[in-house]
C-alpha atoms as a PDB file:
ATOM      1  CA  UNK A   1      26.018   3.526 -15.789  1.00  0.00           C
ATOM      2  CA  UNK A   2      27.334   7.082 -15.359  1.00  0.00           C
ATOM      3  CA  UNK A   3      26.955   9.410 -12.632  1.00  0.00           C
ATOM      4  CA  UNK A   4      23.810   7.889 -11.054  1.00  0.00           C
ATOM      5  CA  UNK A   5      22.236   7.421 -14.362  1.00  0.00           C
ATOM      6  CA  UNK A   6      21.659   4.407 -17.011  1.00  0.00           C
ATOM      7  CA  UNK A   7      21.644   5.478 -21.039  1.00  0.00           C
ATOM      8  CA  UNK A   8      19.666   3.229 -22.964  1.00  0.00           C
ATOM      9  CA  UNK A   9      20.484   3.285 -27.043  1.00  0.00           C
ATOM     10  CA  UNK A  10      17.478   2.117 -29.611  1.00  0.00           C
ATOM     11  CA  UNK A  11      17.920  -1.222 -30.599  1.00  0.00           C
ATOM     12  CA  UNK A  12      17.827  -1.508 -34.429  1.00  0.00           C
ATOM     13  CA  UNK A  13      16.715  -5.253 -34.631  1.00  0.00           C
ATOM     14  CA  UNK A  14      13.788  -4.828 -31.944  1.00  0.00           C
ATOM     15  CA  UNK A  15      11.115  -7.474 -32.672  1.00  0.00           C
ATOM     16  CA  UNK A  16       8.086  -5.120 -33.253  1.00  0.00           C
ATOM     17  CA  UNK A  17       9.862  -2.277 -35.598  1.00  0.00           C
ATOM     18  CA  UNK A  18       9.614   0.184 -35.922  1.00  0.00           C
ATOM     19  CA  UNK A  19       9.280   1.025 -32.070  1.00  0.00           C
ATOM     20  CA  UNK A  20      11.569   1.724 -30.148  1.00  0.00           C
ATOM     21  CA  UNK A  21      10.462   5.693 -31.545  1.00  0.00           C
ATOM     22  CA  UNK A  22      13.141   6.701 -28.852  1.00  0.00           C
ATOM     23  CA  UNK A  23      16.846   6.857 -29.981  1.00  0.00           C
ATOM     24  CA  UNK A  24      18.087   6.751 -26.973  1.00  0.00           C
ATOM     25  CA  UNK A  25      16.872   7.032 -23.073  1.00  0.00           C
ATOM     26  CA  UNK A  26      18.719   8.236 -20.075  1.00  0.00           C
ATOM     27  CA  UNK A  27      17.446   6.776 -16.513  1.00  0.00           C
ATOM     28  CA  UNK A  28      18.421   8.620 -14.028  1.00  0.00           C
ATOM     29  CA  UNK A  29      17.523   8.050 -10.114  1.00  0.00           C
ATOM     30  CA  UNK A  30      15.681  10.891  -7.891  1.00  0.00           C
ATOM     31  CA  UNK A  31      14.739   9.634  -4.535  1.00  0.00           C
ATOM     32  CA  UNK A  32      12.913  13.255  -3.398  1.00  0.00           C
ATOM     33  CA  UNK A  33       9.356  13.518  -4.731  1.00  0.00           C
ATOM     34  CA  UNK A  34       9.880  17.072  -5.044  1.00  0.00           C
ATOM     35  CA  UNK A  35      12.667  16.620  -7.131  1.00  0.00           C
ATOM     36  CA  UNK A  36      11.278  14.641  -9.218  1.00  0.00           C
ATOM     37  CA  UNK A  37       8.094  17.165 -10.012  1.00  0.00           C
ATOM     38  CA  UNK A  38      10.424  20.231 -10.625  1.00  0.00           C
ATOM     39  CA  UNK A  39      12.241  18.290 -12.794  1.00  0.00           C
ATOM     40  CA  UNK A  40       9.311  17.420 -15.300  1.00  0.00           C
ATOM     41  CA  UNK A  41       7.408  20.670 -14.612  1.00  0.00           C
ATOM     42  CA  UNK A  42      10.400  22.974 -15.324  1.00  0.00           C
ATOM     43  CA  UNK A  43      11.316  20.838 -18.593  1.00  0.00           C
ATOM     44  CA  UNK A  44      14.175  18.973 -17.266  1.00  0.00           C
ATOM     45  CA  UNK A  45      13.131  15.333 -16.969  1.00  0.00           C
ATOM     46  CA  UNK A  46      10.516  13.952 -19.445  1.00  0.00           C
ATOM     47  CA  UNK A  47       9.199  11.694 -17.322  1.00  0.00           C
ATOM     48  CA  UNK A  48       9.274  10.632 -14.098  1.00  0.00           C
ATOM     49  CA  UNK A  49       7.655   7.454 -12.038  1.00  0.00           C
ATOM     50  CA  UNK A  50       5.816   8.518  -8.965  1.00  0.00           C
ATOM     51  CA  UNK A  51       4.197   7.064  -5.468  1.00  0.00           C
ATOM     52  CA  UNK A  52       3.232   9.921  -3.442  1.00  0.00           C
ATOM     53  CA  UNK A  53      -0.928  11.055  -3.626  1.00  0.00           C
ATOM     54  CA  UNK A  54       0.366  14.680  -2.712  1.00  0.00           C
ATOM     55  CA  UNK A  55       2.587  15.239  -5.597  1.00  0.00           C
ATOM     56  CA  UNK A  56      -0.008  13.979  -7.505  1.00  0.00           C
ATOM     57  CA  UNK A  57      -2.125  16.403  -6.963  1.00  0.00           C
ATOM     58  CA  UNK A  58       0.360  19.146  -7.058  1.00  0.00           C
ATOM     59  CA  UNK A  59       1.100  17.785 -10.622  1.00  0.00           C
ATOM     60  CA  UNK A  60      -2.597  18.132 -11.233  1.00  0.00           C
ATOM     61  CA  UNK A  61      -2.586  21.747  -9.819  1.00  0.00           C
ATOM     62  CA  UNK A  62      -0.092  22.565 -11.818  1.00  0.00           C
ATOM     63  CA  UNK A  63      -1.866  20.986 -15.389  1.00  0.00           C
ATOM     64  CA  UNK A  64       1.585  18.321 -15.487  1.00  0.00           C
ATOM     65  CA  UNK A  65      -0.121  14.998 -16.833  1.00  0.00           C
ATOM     66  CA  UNK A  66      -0.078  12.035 -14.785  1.00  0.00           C
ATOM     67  CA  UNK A  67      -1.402   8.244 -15.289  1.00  0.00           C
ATOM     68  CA  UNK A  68      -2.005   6.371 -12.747  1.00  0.00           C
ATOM     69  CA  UNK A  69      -2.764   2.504 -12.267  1.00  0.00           C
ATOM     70  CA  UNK A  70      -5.955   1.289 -10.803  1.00  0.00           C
ATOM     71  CA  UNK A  71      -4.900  -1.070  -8.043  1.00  0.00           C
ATOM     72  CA  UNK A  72      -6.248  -3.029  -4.810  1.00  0.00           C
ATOM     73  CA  UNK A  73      -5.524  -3.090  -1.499  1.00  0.00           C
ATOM     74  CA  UNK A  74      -3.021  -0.708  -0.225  1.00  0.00           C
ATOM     75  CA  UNK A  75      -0.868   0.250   2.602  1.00  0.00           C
ATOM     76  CA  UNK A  76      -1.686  -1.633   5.695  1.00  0.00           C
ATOM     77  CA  UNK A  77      -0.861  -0.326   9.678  1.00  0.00           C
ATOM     78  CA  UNK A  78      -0.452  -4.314  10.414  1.00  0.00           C
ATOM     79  CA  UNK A  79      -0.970  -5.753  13.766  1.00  0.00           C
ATOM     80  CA  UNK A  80       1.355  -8.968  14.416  1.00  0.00           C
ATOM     81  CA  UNK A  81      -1.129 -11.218  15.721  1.00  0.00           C
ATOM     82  CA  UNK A  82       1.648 -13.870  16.571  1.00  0.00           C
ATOM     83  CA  UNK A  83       1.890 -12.209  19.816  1.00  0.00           C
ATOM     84  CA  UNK A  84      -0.031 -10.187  22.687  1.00  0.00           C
ATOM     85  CA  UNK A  85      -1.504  -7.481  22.479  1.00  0.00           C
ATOM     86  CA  UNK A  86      -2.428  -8.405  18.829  1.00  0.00           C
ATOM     87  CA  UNK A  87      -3.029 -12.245  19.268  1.00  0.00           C
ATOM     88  CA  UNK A  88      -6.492 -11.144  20.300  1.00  0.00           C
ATOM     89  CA  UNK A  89      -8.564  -9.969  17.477  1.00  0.00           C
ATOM     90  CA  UNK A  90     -10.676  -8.421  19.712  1.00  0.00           C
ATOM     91  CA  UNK A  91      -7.983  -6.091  20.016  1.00  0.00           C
ATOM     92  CA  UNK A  92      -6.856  -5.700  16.359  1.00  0.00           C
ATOM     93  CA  UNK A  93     -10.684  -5.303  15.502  1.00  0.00           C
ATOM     94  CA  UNK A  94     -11.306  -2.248  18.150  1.00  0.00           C
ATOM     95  CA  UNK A  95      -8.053  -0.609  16.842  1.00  0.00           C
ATOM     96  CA  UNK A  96      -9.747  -0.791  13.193  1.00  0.00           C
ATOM     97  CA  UNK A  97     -13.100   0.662  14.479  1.00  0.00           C
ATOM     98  CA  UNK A  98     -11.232   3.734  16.309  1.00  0.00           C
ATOM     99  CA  UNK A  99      -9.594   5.023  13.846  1.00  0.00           C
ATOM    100  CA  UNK A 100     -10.999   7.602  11.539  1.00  0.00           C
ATOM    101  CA  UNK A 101      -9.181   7.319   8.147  1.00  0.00           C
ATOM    102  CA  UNK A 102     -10.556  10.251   6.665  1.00  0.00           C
ATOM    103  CA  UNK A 103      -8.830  12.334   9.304  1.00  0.00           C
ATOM    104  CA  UNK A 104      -5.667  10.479   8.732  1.00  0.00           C
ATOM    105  CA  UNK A 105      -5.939  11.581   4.902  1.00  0.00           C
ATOM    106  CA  UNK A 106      -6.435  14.725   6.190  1.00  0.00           C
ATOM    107  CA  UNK A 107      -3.040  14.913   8.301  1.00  0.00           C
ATOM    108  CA  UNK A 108      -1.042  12.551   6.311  1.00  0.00           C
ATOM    109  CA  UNK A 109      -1.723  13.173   2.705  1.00  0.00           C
ATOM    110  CA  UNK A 110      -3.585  16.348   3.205  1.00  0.00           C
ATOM    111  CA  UNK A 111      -6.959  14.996   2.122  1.00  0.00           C
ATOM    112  CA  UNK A 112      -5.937  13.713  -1.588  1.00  0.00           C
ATOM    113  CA  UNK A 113      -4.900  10.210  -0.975  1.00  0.00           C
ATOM    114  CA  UNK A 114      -7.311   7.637  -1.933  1.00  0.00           C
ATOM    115  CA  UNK A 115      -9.032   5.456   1.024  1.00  0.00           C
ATOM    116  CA  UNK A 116      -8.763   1.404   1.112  1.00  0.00           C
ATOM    117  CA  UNK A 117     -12.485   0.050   1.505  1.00  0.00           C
ATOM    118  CA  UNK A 118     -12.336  -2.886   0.098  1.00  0.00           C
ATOM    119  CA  UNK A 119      -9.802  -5.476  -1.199  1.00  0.00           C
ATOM    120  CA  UNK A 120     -10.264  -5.700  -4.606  1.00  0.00           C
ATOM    121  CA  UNK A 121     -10.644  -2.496  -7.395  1.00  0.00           C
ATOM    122  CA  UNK A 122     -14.160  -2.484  -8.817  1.00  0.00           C
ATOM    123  CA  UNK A 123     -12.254  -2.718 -12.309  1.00  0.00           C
ATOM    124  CA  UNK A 124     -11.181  -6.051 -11.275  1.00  0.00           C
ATOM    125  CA  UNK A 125     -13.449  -9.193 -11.707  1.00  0.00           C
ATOM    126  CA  UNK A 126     -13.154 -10.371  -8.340  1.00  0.00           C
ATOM    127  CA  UNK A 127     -14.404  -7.411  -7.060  1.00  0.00           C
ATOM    128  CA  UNK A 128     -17.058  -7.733  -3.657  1.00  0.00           C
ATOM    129  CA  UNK A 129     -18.649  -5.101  -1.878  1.00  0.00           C
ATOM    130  CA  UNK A 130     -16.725  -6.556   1.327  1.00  0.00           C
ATOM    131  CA  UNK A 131     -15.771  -3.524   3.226  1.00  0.00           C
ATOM    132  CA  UNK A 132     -12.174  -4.003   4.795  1.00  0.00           C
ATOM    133  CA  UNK A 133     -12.645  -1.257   7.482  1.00  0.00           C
ATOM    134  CA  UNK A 134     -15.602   0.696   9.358  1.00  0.00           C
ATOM    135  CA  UNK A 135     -15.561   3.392  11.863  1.00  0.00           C
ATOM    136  CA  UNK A 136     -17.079   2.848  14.630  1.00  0.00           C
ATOM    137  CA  UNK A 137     -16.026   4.643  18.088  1.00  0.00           C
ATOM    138  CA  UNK A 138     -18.376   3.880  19.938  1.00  0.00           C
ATOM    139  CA  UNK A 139     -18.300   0.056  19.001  1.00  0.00           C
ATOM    140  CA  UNK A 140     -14.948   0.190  19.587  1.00  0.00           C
ATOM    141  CA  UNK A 141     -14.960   1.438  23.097  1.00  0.00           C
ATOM    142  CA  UNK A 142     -16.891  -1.339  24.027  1.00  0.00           C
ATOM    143  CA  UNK A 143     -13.933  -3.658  22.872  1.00  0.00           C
ATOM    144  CA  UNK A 144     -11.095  -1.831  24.495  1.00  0.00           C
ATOM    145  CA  UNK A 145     -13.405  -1.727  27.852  1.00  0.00           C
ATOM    146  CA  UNK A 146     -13.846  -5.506  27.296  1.00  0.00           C
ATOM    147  CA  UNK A 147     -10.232  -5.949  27.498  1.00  0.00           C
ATOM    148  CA  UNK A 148      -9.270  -4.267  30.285  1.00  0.00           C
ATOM    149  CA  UNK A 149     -12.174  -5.961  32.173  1.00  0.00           C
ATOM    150  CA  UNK A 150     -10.537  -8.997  31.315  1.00  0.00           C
ATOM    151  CA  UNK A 151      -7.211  -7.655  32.930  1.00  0.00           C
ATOM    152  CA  UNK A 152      -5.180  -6.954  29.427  1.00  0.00           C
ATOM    153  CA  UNK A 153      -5.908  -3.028  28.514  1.00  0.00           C
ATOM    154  CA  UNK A 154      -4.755  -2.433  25.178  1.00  0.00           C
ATOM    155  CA  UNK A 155      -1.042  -0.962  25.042  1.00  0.00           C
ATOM    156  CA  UNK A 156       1.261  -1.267  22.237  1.00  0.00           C
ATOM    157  CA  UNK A 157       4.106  -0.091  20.149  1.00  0.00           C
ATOM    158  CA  UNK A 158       3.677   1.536  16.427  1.00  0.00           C
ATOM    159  CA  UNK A 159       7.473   0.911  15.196  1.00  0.00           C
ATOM    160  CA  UNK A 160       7.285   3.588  12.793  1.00  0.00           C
ATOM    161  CA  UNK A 161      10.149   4.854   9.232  1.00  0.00           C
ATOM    162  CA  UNK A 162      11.918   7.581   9.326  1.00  0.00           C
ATOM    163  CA  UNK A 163       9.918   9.059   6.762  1.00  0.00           C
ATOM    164  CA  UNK A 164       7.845  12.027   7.204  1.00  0.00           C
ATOM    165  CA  UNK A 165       5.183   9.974   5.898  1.00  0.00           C
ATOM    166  CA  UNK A 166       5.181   7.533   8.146  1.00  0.00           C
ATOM    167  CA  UNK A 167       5.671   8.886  11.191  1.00  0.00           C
ATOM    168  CA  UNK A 168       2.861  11.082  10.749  1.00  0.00           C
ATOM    169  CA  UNK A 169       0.272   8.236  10.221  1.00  0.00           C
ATOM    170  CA  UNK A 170       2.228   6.879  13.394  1.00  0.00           C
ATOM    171  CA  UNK A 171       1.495   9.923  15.484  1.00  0.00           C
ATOM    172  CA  UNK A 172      -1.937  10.549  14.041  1.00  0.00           C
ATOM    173  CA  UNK A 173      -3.074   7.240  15.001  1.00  0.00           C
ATOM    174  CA  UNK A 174      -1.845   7.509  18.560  1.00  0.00           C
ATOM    175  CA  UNK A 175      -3.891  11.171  18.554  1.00  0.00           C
ATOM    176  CA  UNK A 176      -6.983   9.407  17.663  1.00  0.00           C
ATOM    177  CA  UNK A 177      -6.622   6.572  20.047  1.00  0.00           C
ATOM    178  CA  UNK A 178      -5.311   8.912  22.796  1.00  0.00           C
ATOM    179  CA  UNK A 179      -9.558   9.633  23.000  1.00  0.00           C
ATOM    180  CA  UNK A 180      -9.956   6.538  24.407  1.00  0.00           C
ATOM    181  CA  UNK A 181     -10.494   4.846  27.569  1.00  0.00           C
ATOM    182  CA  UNK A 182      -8.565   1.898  28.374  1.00  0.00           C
ATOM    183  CA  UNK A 183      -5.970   1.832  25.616  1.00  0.00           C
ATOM    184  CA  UNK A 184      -2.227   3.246  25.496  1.00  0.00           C
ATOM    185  CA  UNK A 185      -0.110   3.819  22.168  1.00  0.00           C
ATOM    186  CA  UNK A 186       3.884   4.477  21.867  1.00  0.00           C
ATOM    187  CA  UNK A 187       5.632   5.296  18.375  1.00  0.00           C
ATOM    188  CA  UNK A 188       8.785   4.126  18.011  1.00  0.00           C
ATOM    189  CA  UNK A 189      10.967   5.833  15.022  1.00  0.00           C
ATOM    190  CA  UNK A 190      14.069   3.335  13.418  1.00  0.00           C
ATOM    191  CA  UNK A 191      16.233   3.371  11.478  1.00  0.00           C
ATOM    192  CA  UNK A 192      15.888   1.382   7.889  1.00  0.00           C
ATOM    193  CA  UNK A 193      18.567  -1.110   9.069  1.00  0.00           C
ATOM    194  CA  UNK A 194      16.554  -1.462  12.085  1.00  0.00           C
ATOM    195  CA  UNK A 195      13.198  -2.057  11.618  1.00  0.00           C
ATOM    196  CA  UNK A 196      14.300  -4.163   8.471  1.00  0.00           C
ATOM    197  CA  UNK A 197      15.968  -6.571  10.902  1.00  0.00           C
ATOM    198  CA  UNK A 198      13.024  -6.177  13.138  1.00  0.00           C
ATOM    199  CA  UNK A 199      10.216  -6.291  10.963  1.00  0.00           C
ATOM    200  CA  UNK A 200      12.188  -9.870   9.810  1.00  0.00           C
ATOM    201  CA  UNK A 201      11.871 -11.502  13.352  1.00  0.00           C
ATOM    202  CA  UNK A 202       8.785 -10.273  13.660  1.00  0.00           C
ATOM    203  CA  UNK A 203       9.280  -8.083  16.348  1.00  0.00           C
ATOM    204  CA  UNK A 204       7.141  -5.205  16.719  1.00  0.00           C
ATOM    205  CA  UNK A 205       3.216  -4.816  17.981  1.00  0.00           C
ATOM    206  CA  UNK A 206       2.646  -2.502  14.736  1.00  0.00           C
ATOM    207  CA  UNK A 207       4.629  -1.843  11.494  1.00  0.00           C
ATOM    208  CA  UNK A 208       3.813  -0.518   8.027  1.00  0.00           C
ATOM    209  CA  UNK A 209       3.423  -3.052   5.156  1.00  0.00           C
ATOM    210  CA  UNK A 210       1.614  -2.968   2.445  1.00  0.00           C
ATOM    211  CA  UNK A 211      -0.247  -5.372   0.351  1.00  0.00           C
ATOM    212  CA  UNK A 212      -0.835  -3.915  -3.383  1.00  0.00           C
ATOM    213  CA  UNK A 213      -3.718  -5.836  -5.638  1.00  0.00           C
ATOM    214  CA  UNK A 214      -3.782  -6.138  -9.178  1.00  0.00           C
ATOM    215  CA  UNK A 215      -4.008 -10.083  -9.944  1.00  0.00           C
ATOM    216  CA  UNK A 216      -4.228 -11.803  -6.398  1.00  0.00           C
ATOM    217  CA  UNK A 217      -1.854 -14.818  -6.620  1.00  0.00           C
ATOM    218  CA  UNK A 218       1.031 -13.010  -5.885  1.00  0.00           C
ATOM    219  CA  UNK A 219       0.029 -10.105  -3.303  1.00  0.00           C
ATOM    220  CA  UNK A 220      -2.332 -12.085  -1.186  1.00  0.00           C
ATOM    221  CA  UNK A 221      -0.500 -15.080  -0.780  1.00  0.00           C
ATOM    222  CA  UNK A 222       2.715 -13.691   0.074  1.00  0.00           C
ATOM    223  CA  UNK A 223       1.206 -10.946   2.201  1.00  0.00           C
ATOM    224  CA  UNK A 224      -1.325 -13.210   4.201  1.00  0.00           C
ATOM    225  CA  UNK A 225      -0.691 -17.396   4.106  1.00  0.00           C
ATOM    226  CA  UNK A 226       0.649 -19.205   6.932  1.00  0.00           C
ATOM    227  CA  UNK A 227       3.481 -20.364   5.247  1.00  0.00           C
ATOM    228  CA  UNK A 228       4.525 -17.421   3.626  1.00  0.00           C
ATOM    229  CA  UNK A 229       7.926 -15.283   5.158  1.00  0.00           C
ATOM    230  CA  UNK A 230       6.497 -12.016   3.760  1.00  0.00           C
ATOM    231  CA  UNK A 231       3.594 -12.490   6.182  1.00  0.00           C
ATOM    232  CA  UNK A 232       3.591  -9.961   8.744  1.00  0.00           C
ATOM    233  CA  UNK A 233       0.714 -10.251   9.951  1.00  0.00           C
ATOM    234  CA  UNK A 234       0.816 -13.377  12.083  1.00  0.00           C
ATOM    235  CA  UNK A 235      -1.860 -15.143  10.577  1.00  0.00           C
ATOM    236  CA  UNK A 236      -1.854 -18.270  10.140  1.00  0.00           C
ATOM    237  CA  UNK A 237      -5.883 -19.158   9.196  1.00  0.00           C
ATOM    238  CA  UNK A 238      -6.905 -22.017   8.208  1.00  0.00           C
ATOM    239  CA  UNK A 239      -9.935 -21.335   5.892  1.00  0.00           C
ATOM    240  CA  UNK A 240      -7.894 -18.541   4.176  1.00  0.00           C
ATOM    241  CA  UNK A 241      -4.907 -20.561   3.686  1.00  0.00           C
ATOM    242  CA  UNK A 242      -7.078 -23.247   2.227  1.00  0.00           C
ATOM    243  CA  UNK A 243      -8.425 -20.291   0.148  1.00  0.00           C
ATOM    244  CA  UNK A 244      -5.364 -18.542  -1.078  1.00  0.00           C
ATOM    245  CA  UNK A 245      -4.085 -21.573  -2.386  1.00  0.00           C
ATOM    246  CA  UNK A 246      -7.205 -22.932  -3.667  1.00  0.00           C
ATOM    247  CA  UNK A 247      -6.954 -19.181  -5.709  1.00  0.00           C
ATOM    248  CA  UNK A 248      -3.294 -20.066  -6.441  1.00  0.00           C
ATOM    249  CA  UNK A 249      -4.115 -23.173  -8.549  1.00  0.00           C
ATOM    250  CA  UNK A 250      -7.610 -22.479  -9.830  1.00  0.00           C
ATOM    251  CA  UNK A 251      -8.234 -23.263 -13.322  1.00  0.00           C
ATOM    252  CA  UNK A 252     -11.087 -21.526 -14.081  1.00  0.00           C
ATOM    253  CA  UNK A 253     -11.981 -17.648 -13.573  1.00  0.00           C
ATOM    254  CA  UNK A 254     -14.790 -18.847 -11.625  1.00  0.00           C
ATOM    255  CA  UNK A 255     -12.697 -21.482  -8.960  1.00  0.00           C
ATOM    256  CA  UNK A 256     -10.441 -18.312  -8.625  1.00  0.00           C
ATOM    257  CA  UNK A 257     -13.676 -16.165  -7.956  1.00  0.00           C
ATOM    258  CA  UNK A 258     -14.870 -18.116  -5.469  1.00  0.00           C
ATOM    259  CA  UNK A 259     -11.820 -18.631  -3.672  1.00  0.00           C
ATOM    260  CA  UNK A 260     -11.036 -15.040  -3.454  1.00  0.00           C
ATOM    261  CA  UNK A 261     -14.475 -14.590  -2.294  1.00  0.00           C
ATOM    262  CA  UNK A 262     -13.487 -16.119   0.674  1.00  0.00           C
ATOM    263  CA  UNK A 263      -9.811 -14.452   0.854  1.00  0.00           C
ATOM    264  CA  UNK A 264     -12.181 -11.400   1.351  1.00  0.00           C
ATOM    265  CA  UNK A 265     -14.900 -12.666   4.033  1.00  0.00           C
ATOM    266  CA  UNK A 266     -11.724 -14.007   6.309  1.00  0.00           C
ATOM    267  CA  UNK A 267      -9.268 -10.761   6.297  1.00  0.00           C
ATOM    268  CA  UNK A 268     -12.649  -8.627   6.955  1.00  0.00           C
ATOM    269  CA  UNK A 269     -13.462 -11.138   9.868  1.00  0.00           C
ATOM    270  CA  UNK A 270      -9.714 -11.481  11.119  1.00  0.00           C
ATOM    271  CA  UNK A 271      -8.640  -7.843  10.806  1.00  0.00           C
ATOM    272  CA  UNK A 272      -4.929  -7.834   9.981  1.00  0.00           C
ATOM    273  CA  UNK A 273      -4.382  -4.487  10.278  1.00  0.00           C
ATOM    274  CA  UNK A 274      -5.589  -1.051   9.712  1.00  0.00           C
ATOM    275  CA  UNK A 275      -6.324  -0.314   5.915  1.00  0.00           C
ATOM    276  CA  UNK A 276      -5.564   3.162   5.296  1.00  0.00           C
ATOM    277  CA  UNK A 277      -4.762   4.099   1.723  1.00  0.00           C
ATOM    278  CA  UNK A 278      -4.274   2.594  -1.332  1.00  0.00           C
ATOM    279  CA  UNK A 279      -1.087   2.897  -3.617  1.00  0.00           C
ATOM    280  CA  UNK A 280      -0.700   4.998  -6.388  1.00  0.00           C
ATOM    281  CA  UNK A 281       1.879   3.461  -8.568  1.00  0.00           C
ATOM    282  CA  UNK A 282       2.008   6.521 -11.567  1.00  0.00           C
ATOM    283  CA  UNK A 283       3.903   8.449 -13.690  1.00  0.00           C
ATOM    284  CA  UNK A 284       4.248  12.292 -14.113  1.00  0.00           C
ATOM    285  CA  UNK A 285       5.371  13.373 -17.561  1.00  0.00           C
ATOM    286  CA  UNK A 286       5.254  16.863 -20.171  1.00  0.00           C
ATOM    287  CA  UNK A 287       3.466  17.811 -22.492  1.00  0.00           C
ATOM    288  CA  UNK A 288       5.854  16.472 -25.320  1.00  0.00           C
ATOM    289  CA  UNK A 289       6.032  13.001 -24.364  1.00  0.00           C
ATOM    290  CA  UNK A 290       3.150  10.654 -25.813  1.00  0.00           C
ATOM    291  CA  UNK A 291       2.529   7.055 -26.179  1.00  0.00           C
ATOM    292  CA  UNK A 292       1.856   6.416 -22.240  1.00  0.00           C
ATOM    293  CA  UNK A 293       1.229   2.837 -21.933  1.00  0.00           C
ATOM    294  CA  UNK A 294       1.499   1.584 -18.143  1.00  0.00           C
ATOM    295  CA  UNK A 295       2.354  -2.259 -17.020  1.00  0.00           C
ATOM    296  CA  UNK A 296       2.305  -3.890 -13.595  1.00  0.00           C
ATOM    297  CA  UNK A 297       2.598  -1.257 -10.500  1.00  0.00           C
ATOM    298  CA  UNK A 298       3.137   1.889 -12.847  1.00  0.00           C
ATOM    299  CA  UNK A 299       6.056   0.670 -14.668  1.00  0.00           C
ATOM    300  CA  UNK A 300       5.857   2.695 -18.069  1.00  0.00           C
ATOM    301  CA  UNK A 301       6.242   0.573 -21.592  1.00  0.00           C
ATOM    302  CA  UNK A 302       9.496   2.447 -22.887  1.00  0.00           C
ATOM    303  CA  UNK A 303       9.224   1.430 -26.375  1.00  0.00           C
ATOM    304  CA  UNK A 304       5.562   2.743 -26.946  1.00  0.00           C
ATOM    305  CA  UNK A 305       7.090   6.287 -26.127  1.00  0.00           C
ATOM    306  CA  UNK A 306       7.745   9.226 -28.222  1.00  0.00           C
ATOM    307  CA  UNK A 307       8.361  13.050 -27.988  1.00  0.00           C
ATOM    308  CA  UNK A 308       7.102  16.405 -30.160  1.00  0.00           C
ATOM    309  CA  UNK A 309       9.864  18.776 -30.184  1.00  0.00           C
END
């Protein structure tokens, strides 16, 4: 590795000659998203692997190709239900109903990123028309009213990144909620180091996470069971424990449909957290470069590619 970057040389005995087509490859890290667009729009990177819905569509603007991989699930505003305010899911669920996603888009990703509504892409073949989130204020209202006549008004903490990103979903969510009687929001900004340690003992009231979709095993188990330590949430659910590991060891497609049929009835009726937008794991890339083929969360197939001078 030199200077920040990895150089790959073709290996002559590959298994499926004659691919690699590329002679060599030089990988080369850009953390800024608007780096990494100048850099294949002006002709100086070939390709570059991408996350952000707005630079996707300034790619699009611009006619540079993208590809991007159809996934689940999404990016989650989670509420740690471990502990109060949270522990209530009366509370979680009136937080879902307040808040007006397409007005988040709007702020956040200026109106281009893609909505979560339900868990599973319709691609995908256990697909349901279970809808992970609805807006309703005025249902909502009646929640947060219910609370406070029970002597616990809703306050809590959104420990929000650093990133511009994220603290603007942070701020636009305590906006929205700001319209309401009976509830009270603070944003808290850390440091990486920070939230890491705190997101790991579980202390916060609200924290980004994320829980991405393709083949379930993996992304719902981890991000949802009882016994899992990459479960923010707090949940620790009986029937969808049963149901996530009754997916986990399934051995037919339709054991693993049914189970993940009921994966989807429990984190509609438990409300985890806010769903907000899904991920876009993608590439950007010029005109020269062909032979896109995509694996996993946007990872590119390097020996499938090849360039026109």
């Amino acid at each position: 590795m030199r200077q920040g970057a990895i150089e790959l040389e073709k290996n002559p005995d590959y298994w499926d000659a004659p691919k690699p087509y590329l002679d060599t490859l030089r990988i080369t890290t850009v953390a800024d998203t608007n780096q990494r667009f100048n850099a294949v729009s002006t002709g100086n990177a070939d390709l570059s692997s991408e996350a952000s819905w707005a630079t996707l569509d300034k790619a699009e603007q611009a006619g540079v190709a993208t590809e991007l991989v159809p996934t689940g699930g999404g990016q989650i505003m989670v509420m740690n239900s471990a502990r109060a305010p949270f522990d209530d899911v009366r509370a979680r669920r009136a937080v879902s109903l307040a808040l007006d996603r397409d007005a988040l888009n709007s702020v956040v990703y200026n109106g281009v990123g893609e909505i979560t509504e339900y868990l599973f892409a319709e691609s995908s073949p256990f697909f349901e028309e279970v809808p992970l989130w609805t807006h309703d204020t005025d249902a909502a209202q009646v929640l947060f009213d219910e609370l406070a006549a029970d002597g616990t008004p809703l306050s809590f903490t959104f420990l929000s990144y650093p990133t511009q990103e994220a603290k603007a979903a942070a701020e636009t969510l305590q906006a929205q909620l700001s319209a309401f009687d009976n509830v009270e929001v603070n944003v808290e900004v850390a440091d990486y180091p920070t939230l890491t340690a705190r997101a790991g003992g579980r202390d916060f009231d609200m924290i980004l996470s994320s829980a991405i979709v393709q083949d379930p095993d993996y992304a719902l188990w981890t991000a949802f069971h009882g016994d899992s330590p990459g479960n923010f949430t707090g949940l620790d659910d009986s029937a969808l424990n049963d149901a996530l590991d009754a997916g986990r060891l399934a051995e037919t497609v339709e054991e693993r449909t049914a189970a993940y049929s009921t994966v989807q009835e429990r984190l509609a009726e438990l409300v985890p957290g806010v769903w907000y937008v899904k991920a876009s794991p993608s590439v950007m890339y010029g005109e020269n470069v062909h032979g896109i083929g995509m694996y996993t969360l946007g990872s590119p197939l390097p020996e499938n590619l090849w360039i026109t001078e």
